[in-house]
C-alpha atoms as a PDB file:
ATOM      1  CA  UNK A   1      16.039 -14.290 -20.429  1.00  0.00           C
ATOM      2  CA  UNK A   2      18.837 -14.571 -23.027  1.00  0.00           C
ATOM      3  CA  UNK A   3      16.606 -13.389 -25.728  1.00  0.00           C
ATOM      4  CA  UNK A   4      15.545 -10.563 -23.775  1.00  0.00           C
ATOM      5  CA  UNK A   5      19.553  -9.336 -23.123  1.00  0.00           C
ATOM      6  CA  UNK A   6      20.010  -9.687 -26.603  1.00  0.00           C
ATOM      7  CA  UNK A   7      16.954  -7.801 -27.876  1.00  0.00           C
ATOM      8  CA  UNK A   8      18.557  -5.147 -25.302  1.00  0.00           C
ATOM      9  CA  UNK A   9      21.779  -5.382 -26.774  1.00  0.00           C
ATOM     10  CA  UNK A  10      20.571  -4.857 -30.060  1.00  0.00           C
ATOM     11  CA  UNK A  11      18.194  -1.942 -29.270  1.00  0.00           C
ATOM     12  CA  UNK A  12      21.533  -0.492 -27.748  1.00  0.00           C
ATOM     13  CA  UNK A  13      23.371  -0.280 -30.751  1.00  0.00           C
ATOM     14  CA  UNK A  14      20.320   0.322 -33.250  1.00  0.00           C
ATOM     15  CA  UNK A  15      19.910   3.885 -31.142  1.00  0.00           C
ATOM     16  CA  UNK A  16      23.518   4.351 -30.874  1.00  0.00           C
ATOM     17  CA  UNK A  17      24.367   4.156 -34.569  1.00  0.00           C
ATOM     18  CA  UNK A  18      20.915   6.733 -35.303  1.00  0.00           C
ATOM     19  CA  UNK A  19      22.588   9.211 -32.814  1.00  0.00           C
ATOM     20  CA  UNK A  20      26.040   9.108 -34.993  1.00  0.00           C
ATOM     21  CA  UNK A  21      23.827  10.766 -37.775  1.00  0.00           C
ATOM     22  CA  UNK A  22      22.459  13.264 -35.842  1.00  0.00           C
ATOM     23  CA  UNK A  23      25.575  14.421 -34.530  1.00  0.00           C
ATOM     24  CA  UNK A  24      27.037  14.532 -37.568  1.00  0.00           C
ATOM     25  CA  UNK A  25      24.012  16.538 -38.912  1.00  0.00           C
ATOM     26  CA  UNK A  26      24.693  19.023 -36.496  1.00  0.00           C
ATOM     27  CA  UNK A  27      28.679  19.195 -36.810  1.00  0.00           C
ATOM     28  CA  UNK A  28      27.601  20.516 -40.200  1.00  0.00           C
ATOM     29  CA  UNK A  29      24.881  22.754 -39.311  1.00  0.00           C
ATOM     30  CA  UNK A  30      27.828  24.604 -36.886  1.00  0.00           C
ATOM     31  CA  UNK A  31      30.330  24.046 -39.993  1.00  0.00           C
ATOM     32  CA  UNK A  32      28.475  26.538 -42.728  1.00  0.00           C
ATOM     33  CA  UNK A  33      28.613  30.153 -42.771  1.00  0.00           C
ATOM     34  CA  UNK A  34      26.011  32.239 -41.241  1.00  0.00           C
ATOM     35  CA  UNK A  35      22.871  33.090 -43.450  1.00  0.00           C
ATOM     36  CA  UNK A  36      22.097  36.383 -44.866  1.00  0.00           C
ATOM     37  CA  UNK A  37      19.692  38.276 -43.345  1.00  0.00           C
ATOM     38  CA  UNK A  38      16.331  38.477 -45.148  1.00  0.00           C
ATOM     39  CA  UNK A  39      14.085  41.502 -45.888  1.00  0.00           C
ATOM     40  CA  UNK A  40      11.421  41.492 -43.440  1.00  0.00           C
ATOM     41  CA  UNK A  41       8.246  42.908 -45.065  1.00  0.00           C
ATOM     42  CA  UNK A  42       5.310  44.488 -42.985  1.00  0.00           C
ATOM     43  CA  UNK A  43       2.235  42.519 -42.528  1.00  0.00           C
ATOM     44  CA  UNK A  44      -1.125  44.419 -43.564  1.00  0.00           C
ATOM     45  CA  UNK A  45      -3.882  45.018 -40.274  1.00  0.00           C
ATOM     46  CA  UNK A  46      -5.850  42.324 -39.941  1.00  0.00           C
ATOM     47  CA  UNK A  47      -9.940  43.262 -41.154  1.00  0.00           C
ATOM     48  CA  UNK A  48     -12.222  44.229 -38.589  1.00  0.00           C
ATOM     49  CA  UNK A  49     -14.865  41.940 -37.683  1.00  0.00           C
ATOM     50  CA  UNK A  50     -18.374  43.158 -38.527  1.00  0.00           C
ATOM     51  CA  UNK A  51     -20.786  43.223 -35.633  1.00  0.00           C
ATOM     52  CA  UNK A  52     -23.491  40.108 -36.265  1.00  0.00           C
ATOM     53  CA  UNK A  53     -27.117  40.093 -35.056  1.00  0.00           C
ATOM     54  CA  UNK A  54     -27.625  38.218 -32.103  1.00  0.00           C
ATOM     55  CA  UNK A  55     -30.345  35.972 -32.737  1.00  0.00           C
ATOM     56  CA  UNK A  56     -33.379  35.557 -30.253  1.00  0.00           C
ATOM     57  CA  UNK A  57     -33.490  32.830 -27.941  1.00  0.00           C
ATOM     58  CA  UNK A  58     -37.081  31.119 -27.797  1.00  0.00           C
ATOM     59  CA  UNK A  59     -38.845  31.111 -24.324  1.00  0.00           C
ATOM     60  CA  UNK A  60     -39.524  27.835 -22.771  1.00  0.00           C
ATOM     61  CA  UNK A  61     -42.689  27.029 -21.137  1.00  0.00           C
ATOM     62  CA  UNK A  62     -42.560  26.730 -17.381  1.00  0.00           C
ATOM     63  CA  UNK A  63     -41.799  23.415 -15.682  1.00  0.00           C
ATOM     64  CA  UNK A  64     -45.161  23.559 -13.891  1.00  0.00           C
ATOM     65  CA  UNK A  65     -47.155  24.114 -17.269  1.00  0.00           C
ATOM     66  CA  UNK A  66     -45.750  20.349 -18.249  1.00  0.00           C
ATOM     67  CA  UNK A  67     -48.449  17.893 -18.211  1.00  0.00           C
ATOM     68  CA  UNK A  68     -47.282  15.396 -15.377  1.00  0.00           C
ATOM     69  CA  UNK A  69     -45.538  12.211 -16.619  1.00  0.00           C
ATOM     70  CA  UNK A  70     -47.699   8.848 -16.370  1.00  0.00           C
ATOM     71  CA  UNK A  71     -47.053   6.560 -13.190  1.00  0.00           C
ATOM     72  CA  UNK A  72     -44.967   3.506 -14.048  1.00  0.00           C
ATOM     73  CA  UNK A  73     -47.242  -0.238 -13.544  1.00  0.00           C
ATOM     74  CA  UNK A  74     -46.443  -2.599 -10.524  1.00  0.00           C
ATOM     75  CA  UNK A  75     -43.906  -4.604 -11.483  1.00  0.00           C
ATOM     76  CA  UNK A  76     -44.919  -8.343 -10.682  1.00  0.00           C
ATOM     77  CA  UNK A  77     -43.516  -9.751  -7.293  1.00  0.00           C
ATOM     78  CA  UNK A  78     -41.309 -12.613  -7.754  1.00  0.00           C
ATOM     79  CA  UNK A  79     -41.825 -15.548  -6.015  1.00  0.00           C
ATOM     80  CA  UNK A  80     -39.306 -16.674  -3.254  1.00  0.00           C
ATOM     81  CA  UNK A  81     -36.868 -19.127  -3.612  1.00  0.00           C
ATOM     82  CA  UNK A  82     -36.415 -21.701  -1.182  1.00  0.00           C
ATOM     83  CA  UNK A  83     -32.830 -20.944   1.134  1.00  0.00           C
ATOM     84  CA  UNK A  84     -30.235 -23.488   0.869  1.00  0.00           C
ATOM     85  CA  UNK A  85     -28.756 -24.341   4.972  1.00  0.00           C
ATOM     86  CA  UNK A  86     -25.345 -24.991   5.248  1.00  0.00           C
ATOM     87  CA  UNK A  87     -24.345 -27.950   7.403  1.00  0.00           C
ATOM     88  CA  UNK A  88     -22.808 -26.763  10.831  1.00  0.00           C
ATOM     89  CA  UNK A  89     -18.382 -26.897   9.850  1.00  0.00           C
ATOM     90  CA  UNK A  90     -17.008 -29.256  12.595  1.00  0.00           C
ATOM     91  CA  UNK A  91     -15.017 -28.148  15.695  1.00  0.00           C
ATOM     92  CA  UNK A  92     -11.667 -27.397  15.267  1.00  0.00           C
ATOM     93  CA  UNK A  93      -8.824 -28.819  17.349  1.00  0.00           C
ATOM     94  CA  UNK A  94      -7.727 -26.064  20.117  1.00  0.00           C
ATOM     95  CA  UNK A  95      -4.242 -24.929  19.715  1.00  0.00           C
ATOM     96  CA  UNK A  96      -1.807 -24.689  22.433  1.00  0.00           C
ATOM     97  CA  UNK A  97      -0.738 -21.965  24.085  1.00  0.00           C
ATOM     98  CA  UNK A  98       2.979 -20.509  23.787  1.00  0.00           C
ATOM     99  CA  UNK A  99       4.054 -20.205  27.523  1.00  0.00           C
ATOM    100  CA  UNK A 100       5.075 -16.481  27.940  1.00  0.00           C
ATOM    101  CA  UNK A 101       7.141 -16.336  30.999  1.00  0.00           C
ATOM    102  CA  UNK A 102      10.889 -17.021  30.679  1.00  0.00           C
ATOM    103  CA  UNK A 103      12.278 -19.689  33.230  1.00  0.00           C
ATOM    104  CA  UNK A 104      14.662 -18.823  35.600  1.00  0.00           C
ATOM    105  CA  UNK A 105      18.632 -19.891  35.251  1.00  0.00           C
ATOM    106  CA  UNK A 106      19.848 -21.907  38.009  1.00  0.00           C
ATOM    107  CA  UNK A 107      22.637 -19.624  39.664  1.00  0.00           C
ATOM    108  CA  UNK A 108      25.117 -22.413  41.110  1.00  0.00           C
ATOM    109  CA  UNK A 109      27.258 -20.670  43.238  1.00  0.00           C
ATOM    110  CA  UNK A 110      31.299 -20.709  42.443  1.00  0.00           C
ATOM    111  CA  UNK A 111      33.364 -23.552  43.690  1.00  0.00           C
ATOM    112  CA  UNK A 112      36.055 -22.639  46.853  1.00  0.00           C
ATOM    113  CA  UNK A 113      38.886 -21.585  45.743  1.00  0.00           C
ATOM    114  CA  UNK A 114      42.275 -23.921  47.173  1.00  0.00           C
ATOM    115  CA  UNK A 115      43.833 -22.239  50.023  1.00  0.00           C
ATOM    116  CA  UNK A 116      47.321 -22.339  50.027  1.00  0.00           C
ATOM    117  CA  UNK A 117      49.484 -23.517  53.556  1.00  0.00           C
END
């Protein structure tokens, strides 16, 4: 787990020290003065493209002029392979039931209180 932090650690400062570079690069980029304009020059039309032949597509014969396509053989049957029987599992112990009704609380009723002469 230590190795891991410290691969993390390291990873950390290996992409923080690229970023320093690239920051500088553009701090100097914003730093020079602005570029001349260039002479734009007009781009000739593009050619025309010449109008090709379409070639001819060959006609297919019909699907019901196909000769029909030879019936596969019988495979051989397989003969059958004796079934294993499992032994019956035995009986398992029955587990007790949770009771589900809540007893009731005795109520005692409160002792007399001391009367006073």
């Amino acid at each position: 787990m230590a190795s891991f932090n410290c691969f993390a650690l390291a990873f950390f400062v290996a992409l923080s020290f690229s970023s320093i570079d690239v920051g500088l690069a553009a701090r100097h980029l914003q730093q020079l003065p602005p570029t001349p304009t260039l002479p734009t020059t007009t781009l000739p039309p593009f050619p025309s493209i010449p109008n090709l032949p379409q070639p001819s597509i060959p006609s297919f014969p019909r699907p019901g002029a196909l000769p029909p396509l030879p019936t596969m053989p019988a495979l051989p049957t397989l003969p059958s392979v004796p079934r294993a029987t499992l032994p019956p599992l035995p009986s398992m112990p029955s587990i007790p039931t949770i009771p589900t009704t809540i007893p009731s609380i005795p109520f005692f009723p409160p002792p007399p209180s001391p009367s006073s002469p």
